[in-house]
N, C-alpha and C. Protein backbone atom coordinates (compact mmCIF):
# COMPACT_ATOMS: atom_id res chain seq x y z
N UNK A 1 12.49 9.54 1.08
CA UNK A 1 13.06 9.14 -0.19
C UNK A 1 12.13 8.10 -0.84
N UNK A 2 11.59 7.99 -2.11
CA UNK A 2 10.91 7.34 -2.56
C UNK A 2 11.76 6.13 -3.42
N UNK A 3 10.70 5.10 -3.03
CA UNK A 3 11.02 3.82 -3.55
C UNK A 3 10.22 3.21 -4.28
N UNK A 4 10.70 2.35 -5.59
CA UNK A 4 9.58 1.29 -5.86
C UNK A 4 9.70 0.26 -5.57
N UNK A 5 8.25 -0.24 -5.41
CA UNK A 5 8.18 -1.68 -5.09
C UNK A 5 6.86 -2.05 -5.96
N UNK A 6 7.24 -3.65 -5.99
CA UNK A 6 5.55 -4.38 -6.92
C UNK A 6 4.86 -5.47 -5.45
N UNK A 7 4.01 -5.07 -5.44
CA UNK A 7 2.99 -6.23 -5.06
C UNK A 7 1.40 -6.13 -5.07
N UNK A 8 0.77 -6.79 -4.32
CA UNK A 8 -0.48 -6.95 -3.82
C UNK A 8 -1.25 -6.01 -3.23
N UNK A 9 -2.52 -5.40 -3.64
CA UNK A 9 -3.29 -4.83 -2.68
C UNK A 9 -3.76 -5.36 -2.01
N UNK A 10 -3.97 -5.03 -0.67
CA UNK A 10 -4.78 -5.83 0.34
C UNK A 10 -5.57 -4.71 1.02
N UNK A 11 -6.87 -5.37 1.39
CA UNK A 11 -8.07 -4.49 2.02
C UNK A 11 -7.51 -5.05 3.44
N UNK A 12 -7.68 -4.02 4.78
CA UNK A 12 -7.40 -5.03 5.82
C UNK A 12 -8.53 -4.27 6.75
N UNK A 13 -9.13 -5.75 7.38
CA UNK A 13 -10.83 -5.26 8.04
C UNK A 13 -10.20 -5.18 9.43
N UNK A 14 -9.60 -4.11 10.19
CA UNK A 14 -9.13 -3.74 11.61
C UNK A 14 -9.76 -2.32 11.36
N UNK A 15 -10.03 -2.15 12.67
CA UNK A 15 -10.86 -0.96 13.12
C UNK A 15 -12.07 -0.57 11.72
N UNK A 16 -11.92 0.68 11.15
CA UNK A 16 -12.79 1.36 10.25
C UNK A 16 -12.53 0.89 9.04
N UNK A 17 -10.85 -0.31 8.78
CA UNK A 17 -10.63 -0.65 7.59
C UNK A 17 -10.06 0.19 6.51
N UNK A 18 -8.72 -0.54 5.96
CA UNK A 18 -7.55 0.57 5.43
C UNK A 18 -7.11 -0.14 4.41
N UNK A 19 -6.84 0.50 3.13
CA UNK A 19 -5.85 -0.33 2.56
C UNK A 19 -4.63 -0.48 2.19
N UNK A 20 -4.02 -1.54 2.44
CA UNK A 20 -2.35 -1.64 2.51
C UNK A 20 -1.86 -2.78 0.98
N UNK A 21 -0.09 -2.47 0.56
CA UNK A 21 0.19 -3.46 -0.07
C UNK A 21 1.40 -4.17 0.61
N UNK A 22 0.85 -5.51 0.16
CA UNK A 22 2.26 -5.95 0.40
C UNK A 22 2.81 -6.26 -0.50
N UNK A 23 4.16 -6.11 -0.19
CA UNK A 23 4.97 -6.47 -1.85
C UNK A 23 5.63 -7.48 -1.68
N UNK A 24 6.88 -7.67 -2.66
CA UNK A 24 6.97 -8.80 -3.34
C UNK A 24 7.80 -9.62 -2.21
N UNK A 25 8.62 -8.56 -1.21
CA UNK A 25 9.41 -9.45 -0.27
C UNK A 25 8.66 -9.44 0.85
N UNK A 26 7.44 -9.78 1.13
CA UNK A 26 6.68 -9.74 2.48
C UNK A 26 6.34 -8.54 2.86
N UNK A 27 6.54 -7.45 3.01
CA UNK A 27 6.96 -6.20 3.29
C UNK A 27 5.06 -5.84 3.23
N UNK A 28 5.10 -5.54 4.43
CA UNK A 28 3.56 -4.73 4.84
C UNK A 28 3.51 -2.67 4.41
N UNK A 29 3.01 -2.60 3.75
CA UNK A 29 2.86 -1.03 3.61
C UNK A 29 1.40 -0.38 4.06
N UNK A 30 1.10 0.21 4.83
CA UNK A 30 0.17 1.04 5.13
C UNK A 30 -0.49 2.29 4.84
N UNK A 31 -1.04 2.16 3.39
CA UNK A 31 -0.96 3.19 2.02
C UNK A 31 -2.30 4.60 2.86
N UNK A 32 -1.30 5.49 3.01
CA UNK A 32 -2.41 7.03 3.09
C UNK A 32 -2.80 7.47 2.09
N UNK A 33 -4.29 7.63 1.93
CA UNK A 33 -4.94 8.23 0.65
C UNK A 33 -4.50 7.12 -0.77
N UNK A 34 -4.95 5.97 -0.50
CA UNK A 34 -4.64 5.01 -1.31
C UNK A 34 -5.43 5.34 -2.60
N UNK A 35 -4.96 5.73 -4.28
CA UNK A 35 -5.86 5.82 -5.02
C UNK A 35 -7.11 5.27 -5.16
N UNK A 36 -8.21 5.97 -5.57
CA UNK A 36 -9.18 4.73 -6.14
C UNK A 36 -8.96 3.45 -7.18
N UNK A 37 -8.21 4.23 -8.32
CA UNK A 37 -7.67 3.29 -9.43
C UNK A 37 -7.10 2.00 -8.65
N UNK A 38 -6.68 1.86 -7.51
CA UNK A 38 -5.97 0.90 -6.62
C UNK A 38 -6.81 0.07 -5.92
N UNK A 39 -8.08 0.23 -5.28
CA UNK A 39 -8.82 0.37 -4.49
C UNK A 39 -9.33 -1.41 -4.52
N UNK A 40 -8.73 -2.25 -5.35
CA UNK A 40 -9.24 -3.59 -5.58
C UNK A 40 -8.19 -4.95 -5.05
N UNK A 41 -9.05 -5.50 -3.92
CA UNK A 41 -7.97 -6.40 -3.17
C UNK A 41 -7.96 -7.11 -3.89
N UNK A 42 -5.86 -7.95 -3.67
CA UNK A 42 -5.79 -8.73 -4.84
C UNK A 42 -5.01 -8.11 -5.77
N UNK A 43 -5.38 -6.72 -6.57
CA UNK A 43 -4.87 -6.18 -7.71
C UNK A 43 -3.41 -6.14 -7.47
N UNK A 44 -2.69 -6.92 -8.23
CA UNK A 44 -1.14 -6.55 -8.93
C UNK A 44 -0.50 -5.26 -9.24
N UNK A 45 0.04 -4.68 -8.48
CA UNK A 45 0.34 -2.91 -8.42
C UNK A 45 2.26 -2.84 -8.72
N UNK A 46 2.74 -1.52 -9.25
CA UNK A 46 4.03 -1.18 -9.01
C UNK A 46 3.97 0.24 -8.58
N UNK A 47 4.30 0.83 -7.88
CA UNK A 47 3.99 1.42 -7.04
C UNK A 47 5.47 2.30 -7.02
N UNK A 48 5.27 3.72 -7.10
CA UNK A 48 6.38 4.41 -6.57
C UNK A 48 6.09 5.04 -4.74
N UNK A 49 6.37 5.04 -3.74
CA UNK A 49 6.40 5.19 -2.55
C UNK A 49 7.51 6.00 -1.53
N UNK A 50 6.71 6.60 -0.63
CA UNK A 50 7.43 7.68 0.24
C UNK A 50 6.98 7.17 1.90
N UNK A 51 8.03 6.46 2.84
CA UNK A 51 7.11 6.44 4.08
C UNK A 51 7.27 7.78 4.69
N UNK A 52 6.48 7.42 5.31
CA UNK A 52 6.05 8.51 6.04
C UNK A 52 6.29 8.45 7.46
N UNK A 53 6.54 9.55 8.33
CA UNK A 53 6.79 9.25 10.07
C UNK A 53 5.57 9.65 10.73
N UNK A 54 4.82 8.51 11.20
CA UNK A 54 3.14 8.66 11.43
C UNK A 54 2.88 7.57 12.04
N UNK A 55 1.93 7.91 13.01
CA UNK A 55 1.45 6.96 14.33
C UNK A 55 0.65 6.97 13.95
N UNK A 56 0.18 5.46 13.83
CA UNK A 56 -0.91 4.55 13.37
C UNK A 56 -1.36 3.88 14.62
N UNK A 57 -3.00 3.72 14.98
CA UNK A 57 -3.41 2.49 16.05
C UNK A 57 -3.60 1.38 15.22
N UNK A 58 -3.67 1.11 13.73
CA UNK A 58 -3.91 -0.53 13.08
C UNK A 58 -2.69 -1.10 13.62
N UNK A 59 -1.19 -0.66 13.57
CA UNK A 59 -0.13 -1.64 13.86
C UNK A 59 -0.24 -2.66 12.74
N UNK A 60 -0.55 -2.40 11.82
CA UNK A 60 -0.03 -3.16 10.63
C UNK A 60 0.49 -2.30 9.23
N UNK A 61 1.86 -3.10 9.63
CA UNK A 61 2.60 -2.14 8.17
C UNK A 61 3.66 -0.71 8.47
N UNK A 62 4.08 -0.30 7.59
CA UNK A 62 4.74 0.95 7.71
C UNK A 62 3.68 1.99 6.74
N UNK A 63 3.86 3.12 7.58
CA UNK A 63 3.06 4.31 6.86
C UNK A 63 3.34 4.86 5.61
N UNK A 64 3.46 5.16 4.53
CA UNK A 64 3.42 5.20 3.26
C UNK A 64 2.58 6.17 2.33
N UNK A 65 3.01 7.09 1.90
CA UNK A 65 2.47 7.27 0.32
C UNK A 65 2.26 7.30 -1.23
N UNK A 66 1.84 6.79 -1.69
CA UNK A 66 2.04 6.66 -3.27
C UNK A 66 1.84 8.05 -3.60
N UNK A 67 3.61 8.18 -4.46
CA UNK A 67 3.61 9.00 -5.42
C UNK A 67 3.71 8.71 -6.42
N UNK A 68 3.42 7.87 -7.10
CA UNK A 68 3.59 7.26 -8.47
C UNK A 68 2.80 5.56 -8.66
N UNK A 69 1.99 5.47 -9.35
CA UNK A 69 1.77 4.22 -10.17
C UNK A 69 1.25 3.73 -11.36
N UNK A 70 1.42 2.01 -11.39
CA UNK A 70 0.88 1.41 -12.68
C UNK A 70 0.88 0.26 -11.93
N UNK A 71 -0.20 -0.56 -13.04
CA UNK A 71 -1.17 -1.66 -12.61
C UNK A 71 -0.63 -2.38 -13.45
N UNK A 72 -0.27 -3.74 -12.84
CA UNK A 72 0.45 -4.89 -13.76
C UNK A 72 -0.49 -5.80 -13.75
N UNK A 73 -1.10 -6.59 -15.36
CA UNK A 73 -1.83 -7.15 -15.86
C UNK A 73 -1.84 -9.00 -15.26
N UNK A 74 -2.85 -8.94 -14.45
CA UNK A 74 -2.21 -10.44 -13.99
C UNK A 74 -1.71 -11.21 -15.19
């Protein structure tokens, strides 16, 4: 079931390096096939999202895909 949420992109340097957001309530997301348009740590995102049931070795975050976004103007 997809959800939105707003927060933060974050680059995170574990293993080969992935990028995740966290949003506005702490909340770690572990973005698969993260857009390029997204691709900038830091950037202010709203984000429509689907997790996903997927074994990860980073152990950071829940697995996730964006089906939907827009970029909020700092």
């Amino acid at each position: 079931m997809a959800k939105s949420i707003k927060g933060k992109v974050s680059f995170q340097n574990i293993e080969t390096g992935f990028w995740g957001i966290i949003d506005d309530a702490g909340n770690k997301w572990m973005i698969i096939e993260m857009p390029e348009q997204l691709k900038y740590d830091g950037k202010s995102v709203e984000v429509m999202i689907e997790p996903i049931d997927a074994m990860s070795m980073m152990m950071w975050g829940t697995p996730a895909k964006i089906v939907g976004f827009s970029t909020v103007a700092p």
